[in-house]
C-alpha atoms as a PDB file:
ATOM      1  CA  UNK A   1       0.000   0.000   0.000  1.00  0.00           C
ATOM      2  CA  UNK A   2       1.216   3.468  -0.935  1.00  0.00           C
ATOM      3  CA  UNK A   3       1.085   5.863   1.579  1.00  0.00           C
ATOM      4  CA  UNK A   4      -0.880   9.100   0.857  1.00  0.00           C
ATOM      5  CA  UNK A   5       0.439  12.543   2.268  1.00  0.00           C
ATOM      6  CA  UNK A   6      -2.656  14.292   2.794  1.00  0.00           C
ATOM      7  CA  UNK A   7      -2.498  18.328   1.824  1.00  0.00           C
ATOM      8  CA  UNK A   8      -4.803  20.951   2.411  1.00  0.00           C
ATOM      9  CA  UNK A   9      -6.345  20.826  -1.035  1.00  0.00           C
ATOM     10  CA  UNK A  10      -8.808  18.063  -0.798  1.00  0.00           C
ATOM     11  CA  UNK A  11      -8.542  16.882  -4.430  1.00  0.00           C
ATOM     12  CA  UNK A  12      -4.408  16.266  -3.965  1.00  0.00           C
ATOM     13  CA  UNK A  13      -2.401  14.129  -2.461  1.00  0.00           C
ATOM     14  CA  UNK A  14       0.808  13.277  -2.692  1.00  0.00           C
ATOM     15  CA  UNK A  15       3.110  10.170  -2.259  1.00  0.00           C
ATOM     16  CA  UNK A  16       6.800   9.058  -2.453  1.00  0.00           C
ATOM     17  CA  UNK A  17       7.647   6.841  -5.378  1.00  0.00           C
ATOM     18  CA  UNK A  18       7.997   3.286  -5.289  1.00  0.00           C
ATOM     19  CA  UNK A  19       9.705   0.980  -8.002  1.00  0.00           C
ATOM     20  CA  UNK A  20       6.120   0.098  -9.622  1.00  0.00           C
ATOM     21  CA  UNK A  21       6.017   3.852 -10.402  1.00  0.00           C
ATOM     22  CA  UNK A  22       9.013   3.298 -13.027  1.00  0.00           C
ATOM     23  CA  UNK A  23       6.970   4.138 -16.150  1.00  0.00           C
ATOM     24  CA  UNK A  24       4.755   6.476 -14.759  1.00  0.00           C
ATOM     25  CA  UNK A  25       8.033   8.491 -14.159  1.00  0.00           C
ATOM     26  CA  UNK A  26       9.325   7.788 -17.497  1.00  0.00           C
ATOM     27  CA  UNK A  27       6.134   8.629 -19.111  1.00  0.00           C
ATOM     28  CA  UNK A  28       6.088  11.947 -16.759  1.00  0.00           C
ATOM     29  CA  UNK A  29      10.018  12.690 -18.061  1.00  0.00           C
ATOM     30  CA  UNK A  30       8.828  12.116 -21.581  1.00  0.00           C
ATOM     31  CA  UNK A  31       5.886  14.742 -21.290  1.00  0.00           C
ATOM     32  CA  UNK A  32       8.285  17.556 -19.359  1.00  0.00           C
ATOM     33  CA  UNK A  33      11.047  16.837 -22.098  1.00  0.00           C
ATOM     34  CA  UNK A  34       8.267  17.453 -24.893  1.00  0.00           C
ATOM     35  CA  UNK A  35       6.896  20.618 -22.741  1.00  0.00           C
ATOM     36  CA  UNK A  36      10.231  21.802 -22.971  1.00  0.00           C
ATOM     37  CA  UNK A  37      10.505  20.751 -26.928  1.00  0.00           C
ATOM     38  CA  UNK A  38      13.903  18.467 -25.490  1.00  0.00           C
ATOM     39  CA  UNK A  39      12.235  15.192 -26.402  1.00  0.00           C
ATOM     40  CA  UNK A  40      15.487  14.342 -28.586  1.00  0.00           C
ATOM     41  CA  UNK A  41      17.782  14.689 -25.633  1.00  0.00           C
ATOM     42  CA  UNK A  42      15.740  12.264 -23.372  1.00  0.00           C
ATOM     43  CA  UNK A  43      18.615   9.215 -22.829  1.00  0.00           C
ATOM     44  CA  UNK A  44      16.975   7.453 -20.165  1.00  0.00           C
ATOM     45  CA  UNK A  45      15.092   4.613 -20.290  1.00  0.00           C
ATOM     46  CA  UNK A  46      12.981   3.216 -17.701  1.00  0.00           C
ATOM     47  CA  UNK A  47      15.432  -0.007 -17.042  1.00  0.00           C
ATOM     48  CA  UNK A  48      17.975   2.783 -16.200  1.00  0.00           C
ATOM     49  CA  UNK A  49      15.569   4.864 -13.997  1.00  0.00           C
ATOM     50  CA  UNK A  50      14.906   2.142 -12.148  1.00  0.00           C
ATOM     51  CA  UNK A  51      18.731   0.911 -11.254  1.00  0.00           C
ATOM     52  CA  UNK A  52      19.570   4.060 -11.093  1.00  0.00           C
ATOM     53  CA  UNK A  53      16.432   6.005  -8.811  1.00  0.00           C
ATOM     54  CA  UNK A  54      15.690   2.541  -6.423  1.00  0.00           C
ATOM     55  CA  UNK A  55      19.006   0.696  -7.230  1.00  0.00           C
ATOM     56  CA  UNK A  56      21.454  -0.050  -4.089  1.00  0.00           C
ATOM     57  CA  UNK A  57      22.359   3.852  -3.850  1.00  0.00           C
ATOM     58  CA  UNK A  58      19.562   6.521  -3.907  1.00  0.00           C
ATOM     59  CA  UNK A  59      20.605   9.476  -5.667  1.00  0.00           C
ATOM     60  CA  UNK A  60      16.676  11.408  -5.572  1.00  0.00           C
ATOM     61  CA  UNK A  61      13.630  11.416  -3.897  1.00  0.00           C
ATOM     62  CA  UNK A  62      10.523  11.652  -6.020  1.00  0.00           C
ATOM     63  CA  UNK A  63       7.117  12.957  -5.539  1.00  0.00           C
ATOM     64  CA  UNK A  64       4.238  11.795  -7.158  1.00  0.00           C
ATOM     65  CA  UNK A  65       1.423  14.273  -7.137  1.00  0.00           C
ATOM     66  CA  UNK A  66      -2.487  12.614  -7.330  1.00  0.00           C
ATOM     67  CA  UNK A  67      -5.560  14.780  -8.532  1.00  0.00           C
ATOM     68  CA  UNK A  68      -8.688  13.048  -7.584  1.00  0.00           C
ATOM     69  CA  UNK A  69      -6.882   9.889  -7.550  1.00  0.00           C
ATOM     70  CA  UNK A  70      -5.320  10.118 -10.890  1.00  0.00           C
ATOM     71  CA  UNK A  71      -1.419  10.345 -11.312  1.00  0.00           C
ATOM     72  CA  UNK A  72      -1.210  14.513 -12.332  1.00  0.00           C
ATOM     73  CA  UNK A  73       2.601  15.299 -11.579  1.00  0.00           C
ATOM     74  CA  UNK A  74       5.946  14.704 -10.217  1.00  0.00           C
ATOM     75  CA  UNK A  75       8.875  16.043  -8.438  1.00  0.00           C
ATOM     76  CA  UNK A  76      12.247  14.709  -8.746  1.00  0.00           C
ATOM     77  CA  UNK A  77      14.636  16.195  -6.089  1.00  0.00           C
ATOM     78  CA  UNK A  78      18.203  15.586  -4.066  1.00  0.00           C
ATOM     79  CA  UNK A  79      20.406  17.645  -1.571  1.00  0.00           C
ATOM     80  CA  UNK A  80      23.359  19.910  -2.606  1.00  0.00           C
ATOM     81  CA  UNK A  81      25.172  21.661  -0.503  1.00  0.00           C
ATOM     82  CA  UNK A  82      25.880  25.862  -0.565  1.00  0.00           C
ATOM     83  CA  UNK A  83      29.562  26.392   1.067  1.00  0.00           C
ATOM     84  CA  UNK A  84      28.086  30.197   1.409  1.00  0.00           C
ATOM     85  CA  UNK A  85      24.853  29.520   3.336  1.00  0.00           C
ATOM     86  CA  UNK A  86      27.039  26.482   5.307  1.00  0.00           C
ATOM     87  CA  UNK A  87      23.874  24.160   5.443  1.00  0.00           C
ATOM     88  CA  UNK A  88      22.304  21.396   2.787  1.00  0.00           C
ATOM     89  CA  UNK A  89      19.873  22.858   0.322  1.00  0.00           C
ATOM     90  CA  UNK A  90      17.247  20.974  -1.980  1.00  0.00           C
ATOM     91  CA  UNK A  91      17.639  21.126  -5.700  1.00  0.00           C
ATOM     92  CA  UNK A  92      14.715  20.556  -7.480  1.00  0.00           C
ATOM     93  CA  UNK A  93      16.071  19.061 -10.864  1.00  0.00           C
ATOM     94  CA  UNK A  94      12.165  18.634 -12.531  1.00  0.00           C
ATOM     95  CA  UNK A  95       8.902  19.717 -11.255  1.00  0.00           C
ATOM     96  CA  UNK A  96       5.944  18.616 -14.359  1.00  0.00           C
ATOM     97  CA  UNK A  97       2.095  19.083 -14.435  1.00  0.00           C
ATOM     98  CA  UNK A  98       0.364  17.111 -17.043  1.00  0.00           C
ATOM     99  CA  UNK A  99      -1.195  19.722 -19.158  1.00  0.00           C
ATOM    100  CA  UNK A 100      -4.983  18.548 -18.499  1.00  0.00           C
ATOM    101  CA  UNK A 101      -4.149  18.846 -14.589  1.00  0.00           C
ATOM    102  CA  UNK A 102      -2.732  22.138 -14.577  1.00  0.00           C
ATOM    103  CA  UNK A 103      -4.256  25.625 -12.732  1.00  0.00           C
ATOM    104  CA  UNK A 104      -5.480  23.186  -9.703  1.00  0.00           C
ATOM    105  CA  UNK A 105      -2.576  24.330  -7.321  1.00  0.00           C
ATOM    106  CA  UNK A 106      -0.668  20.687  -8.337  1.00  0.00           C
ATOM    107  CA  UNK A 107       2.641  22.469  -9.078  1.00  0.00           C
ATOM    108  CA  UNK A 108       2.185  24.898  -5.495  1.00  0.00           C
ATOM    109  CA  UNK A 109       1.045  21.700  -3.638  1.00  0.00           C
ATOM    110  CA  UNK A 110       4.412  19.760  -4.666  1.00  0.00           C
ATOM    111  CA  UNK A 111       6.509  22.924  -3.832  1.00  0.00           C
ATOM    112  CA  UNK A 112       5.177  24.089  -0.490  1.00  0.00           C
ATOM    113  CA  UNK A 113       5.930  19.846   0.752  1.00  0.00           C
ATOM    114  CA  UNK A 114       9.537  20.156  -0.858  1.00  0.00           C
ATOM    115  CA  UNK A 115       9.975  23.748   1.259  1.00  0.00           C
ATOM    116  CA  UNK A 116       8.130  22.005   4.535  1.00  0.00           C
ATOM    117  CA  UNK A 117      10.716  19.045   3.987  1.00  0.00           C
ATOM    118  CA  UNK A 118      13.598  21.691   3.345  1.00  0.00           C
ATOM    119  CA  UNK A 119      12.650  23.458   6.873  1.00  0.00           C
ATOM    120  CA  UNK A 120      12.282  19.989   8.642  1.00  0.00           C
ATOM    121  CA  UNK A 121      15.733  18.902   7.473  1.00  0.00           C
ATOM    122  CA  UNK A 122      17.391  22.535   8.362  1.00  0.00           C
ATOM    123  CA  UNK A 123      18.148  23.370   4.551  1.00  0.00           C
ATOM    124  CA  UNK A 124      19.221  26.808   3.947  1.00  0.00           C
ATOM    125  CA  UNK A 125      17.363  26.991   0.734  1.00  0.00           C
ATOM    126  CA  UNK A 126      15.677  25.353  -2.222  1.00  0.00           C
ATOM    127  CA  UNK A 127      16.775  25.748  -5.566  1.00  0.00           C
ATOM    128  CA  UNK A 128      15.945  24.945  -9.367  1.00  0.00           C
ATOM    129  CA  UNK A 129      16.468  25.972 -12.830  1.00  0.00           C
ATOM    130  CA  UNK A 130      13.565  27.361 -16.014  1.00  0.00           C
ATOM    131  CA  UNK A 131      14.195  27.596 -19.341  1.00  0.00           C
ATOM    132  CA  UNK A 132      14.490  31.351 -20.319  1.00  0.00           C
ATOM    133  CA  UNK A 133      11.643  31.171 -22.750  1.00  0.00           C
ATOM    134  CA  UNK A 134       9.231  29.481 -20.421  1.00  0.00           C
ATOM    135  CA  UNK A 135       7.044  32.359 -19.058  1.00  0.00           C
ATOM    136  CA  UNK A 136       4.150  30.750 -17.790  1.00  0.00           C
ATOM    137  CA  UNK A 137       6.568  28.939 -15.243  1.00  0.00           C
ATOM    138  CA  UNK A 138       8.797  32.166 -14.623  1.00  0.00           C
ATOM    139  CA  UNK A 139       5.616  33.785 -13.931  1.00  0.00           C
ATOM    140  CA  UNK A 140       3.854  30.987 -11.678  1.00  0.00           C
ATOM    141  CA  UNK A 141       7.867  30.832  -9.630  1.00  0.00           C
ATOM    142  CA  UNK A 142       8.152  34.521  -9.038  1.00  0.00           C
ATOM    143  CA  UNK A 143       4.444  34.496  -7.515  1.00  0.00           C
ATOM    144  CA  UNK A 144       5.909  31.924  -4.974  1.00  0.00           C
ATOM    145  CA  UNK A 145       8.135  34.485  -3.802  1.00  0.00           C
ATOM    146  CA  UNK A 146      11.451  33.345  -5.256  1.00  0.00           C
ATOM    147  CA  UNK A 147      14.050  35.105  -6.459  1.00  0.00           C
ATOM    148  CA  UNK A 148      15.569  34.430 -10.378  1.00  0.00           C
ATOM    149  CA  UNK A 149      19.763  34.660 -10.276  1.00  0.00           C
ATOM    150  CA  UNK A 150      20.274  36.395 -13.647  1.00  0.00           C
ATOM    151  CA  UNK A 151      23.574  36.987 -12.729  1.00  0.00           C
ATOM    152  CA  UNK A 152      24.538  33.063 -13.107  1.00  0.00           C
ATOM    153  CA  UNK A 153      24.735  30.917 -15.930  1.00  0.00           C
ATOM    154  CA  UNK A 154      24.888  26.942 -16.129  1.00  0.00           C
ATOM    155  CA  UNK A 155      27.548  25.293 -17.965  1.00  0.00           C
ATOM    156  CA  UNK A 156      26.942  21.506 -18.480  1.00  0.00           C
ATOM    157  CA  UNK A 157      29.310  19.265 -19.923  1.00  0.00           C
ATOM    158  CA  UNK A 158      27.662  15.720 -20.926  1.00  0.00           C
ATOM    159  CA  UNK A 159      28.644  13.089 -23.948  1.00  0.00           C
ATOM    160  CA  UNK A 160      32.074  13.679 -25.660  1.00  0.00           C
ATOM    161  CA  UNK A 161      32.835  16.716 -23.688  1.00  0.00           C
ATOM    162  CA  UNK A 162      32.645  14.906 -20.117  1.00  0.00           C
ATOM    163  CA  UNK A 163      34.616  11.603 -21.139  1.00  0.00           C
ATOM    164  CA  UNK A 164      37.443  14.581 -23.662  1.00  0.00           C
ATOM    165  CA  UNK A 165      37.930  16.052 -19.876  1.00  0.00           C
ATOM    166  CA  UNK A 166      38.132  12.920 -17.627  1.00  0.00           C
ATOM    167  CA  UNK A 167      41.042  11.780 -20.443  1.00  0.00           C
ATOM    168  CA  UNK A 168      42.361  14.557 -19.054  1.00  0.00           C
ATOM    169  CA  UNK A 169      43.276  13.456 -15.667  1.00  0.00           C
END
């Protein structure tokens, strides 16, 4: 039995993932990375999300978001740590609404639990990254209260450029 976190919307809960969930997060990756018109970069598959999200080492915690008892949303997060602050932080690396689901306080519901877990756990903040171009979600994230860092850019290095550099060493 998976256990329900109840929230003060009626219609949503929310619940941590559990192996069975595999392709429901695959199929919720899928639907972010053709939100965000990045289908052709999607890599994973869902033998790999499993080994690698409920293998031997856990690298994220995932939320699974439930609108009237149908699977709405996710939230795939892990702890970082800011050397400034001195304290653990959450990153929140994807945060998805199916489309149909949206404007019913699903994306606010999975935030506010990812904050209360930040306070229980003593972070010093809660982090994540939007596309430039996505306005809707720039919009909906400064209503939250938080603050965009346009003074920081992400650099990435992934396929030929990550295993060029490690030949390095």
């Amino acid at each position: 039995m998976k256990e329900l976190i109840k929230t003060k919307k009626q219609d949503i809960t929310l619940r941590f993932a559990t192996e069975e969930d595999t392709p429901l997060i695959f199929n919720f990756i899928k639907g972010l990375a053709e939100y965000e018109k990045l289908f052709n970069e999607v890599e994973a598959t869902e033998e790999l999300l499993q080994s690698n999200l409920f293998g031997e080492r856990k690298f994220v915690e995932i939320l699974i978001a439930e609108y009237k008892g149908e699977p709405a949303g996710f939230a795939i997060f892990f702890h970082n740590f800011s050397t400034f602050v001195g304290k653990q932080g959450i990153y929140v690396e994807d945060l998805f609404v199916k489309p149909e689901f949206r404007k019913n306080g699903i994306g606010k519901t999975l935030l506010s639990y990812i904050t209360k877990l930040a306070v229980e756990r003593n972070c010093g903040r809660v982090e994540w990254a939007v596309l430039d171009w996505n306005a809707p979600a720039i919009q909906f994230y400064r209503s939250l209260g938080s603050i965009p860092k346009d003074e920081w850019t992400i650099f990435r290095l992934n396929r030929s450029a990550l295993y060029d550099l490690a030949k390095e060493f």
